[in-house]
N, C-alpha and C. Protein backbone atom coordinates (compact mmCIF):
# COMPACT_ATOMS: atom_id res chain seq x y z
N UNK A 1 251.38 104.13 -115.86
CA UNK A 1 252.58 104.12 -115.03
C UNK A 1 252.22 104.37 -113.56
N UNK A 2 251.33 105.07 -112.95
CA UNK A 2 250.71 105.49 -112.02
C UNK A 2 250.23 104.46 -111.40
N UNK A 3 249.35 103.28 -112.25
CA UNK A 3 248.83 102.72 -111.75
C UNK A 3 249.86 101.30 -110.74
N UNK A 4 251.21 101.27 -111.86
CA UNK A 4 251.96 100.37 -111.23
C UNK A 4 252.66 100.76 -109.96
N UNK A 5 252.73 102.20 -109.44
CA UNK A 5 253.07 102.91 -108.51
C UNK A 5 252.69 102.47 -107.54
N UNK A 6 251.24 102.29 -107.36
CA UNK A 6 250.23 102.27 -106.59
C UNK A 6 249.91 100.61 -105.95
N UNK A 7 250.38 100.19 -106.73
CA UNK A 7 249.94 98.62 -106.86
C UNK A 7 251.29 98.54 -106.33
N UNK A 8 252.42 98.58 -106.45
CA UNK A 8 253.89 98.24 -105.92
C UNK A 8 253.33 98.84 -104.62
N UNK A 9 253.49 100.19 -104.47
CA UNK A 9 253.38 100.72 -102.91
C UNK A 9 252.43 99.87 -102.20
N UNK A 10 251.02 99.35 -102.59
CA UNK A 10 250.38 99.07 -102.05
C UNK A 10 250.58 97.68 -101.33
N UNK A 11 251.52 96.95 -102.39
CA UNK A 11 252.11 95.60 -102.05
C UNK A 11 253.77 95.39 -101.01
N UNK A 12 254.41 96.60 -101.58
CA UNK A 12 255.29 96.85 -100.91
C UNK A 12 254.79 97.22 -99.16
N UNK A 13 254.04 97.87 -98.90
CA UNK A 13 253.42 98.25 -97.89
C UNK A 13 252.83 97.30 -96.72
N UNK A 14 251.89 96.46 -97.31
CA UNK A 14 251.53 95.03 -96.90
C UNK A 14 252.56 94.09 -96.34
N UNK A 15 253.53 94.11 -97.57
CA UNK A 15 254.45 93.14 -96.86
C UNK A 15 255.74 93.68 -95.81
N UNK A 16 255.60 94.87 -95.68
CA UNK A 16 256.04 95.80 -94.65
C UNK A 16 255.33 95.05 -92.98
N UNK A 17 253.97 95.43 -93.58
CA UNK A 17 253.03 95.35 -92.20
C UNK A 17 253.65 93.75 -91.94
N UNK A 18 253.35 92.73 -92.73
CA UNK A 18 253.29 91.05 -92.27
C UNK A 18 255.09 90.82 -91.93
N UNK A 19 255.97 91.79 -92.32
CA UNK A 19 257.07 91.10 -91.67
C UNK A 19 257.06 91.98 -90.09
N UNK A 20 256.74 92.75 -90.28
CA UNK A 20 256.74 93.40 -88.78
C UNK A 20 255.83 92.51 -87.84
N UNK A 21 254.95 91.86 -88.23
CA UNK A 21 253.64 91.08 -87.23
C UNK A 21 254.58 90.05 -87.28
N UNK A 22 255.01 89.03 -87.69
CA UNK A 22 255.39 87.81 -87.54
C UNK A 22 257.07 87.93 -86.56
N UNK A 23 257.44 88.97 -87.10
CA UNK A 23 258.74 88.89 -86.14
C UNK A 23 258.65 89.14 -84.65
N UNK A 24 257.13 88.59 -84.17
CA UNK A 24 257.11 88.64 -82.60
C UNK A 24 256.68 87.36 -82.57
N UNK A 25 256.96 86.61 -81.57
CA UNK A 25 256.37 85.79 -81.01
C UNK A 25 256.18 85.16 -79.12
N UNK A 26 255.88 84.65 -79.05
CA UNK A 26 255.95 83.93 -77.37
C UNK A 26 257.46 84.13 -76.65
N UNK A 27 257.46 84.50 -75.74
CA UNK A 27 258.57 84.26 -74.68
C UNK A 27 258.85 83.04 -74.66
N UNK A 28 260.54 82.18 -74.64
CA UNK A 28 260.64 81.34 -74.85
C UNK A 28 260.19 80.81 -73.26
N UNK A 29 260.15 79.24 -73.34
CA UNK A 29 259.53 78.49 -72.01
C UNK A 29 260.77 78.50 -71.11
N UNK A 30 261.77 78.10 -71.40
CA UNK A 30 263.02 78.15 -70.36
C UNK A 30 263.62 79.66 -69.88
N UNK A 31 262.51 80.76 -70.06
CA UNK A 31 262.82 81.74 -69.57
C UNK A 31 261.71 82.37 -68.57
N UNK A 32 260.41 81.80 -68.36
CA UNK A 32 260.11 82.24 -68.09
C UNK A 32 258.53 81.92 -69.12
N UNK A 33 258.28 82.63 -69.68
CA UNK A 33 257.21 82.62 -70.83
C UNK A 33 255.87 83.24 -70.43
N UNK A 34 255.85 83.41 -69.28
CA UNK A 34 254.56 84.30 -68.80
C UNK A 34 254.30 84.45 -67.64
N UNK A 35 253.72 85.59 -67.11
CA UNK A 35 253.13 85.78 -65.75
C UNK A 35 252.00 86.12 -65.22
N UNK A 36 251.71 85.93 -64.67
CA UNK A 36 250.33 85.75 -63.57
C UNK A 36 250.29 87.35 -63.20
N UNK A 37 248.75 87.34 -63.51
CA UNK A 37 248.18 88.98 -62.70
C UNK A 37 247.32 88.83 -61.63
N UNK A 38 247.42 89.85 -61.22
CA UNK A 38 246.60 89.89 -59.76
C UNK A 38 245.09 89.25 -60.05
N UNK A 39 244.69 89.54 -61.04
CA UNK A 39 243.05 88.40 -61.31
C UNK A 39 243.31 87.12 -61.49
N UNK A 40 245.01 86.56 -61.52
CA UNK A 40 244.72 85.28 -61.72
C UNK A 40 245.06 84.59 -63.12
N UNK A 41 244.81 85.34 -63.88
CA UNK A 41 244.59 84.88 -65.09
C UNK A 41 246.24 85.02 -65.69
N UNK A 42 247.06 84.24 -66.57
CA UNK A 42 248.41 83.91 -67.06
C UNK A 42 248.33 84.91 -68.44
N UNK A 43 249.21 85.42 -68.69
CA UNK A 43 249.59 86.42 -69.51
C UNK A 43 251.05 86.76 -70.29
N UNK A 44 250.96 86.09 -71.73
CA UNK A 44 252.26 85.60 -72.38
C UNK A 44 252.75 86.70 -72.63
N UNK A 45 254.15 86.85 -72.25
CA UNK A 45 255.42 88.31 -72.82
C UNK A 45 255.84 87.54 -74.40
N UNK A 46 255.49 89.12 -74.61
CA UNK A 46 256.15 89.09 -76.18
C UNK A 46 257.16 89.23 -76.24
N UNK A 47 258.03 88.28 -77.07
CA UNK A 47 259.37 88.33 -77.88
C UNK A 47 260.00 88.67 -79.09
N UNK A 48 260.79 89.29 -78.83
CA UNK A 48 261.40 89.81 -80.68
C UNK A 48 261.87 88.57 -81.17
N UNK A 49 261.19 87.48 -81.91
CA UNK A 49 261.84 86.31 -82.50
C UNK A 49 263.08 86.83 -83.88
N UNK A 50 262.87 87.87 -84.79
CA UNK A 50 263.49 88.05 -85.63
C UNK A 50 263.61 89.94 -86.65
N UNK A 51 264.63 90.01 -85.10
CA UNK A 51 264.94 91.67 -85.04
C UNK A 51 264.81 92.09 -86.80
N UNK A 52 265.77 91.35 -87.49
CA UNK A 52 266.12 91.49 -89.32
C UNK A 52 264.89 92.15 -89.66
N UNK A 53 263.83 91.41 -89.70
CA UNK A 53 262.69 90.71 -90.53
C UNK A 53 261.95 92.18 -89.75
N UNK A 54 262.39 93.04 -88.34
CA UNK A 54 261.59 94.00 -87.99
C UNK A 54 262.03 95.17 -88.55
N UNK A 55 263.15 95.39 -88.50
CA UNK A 55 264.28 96.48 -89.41
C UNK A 55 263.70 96.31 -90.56
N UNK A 56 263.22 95.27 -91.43
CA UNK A 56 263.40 95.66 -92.84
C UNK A 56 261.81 95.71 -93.13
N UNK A 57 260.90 95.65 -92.67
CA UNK A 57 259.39 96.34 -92.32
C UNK A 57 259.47 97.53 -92.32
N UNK A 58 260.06 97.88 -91.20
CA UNK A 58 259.64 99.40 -90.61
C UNK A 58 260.15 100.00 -91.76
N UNK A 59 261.29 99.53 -92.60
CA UNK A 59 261.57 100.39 -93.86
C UNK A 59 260.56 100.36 -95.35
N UNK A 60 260.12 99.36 -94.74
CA UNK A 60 259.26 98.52 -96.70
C UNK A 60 257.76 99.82 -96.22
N UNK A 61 257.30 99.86 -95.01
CA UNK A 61 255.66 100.60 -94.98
C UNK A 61 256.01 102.19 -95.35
N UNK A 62 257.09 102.80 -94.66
CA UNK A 62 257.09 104.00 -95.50
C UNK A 62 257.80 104.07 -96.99
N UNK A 63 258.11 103.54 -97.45
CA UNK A 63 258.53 102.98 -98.70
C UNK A 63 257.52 102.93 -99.65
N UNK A 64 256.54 101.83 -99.62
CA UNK A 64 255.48 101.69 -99.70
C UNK A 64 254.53 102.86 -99.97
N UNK A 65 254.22 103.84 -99.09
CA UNK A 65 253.73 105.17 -98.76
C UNK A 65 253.96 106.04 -99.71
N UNK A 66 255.33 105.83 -99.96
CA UNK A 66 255.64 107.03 -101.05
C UNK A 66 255.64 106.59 -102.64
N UNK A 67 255.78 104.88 -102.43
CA UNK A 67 255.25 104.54 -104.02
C UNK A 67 253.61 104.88 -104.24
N UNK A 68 253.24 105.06 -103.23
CA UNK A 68 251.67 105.41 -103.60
C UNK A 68 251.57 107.25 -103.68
N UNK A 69 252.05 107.77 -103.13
CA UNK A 69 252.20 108.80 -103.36
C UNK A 69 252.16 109.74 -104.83
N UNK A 70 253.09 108.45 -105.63
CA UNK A 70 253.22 108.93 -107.01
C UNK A 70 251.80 108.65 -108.08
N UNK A 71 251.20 108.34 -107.21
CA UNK A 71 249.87 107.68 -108.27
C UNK A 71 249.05 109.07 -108.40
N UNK A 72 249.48 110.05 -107.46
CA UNK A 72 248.26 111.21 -107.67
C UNK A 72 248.90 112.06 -109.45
């Protein structure tokens, strides 16, 4: 039973982390999409493409945490 604890948290957890990474992406182009630094070099602003998908991460990794918890 422990072991399925562990294996859920561990998966639950993961897919915590990958919805939190994907719900950013590029500044859109008709806004703007990046700016220039003093070296010159162009530098893309990050965008919240899909606030949902960040809310329900930040809940799945500590979630996650505590299904592993139960494995001790």
């Amino acid at each position: 039973m422990t072991f399925l604890f562990s294996n859920l948290g561990l998966t639950v957890g993961t897919l915590g982390g990958f919805l939190v990474a994907f719900s950013f992406g590029k500044f859109p182009k008709e806004f703007g999409g990046s700016t220039t630094g003093s070296d010159g070099k162009e530098y893309h602003i990050v965008y919240m493409l899909y606030p949902k998908l960040f809310k329900i991460g930040l809940w799945l990794i500590p979630i996650g945490f505590i299904f592993q918890l139960f494995d001790r």
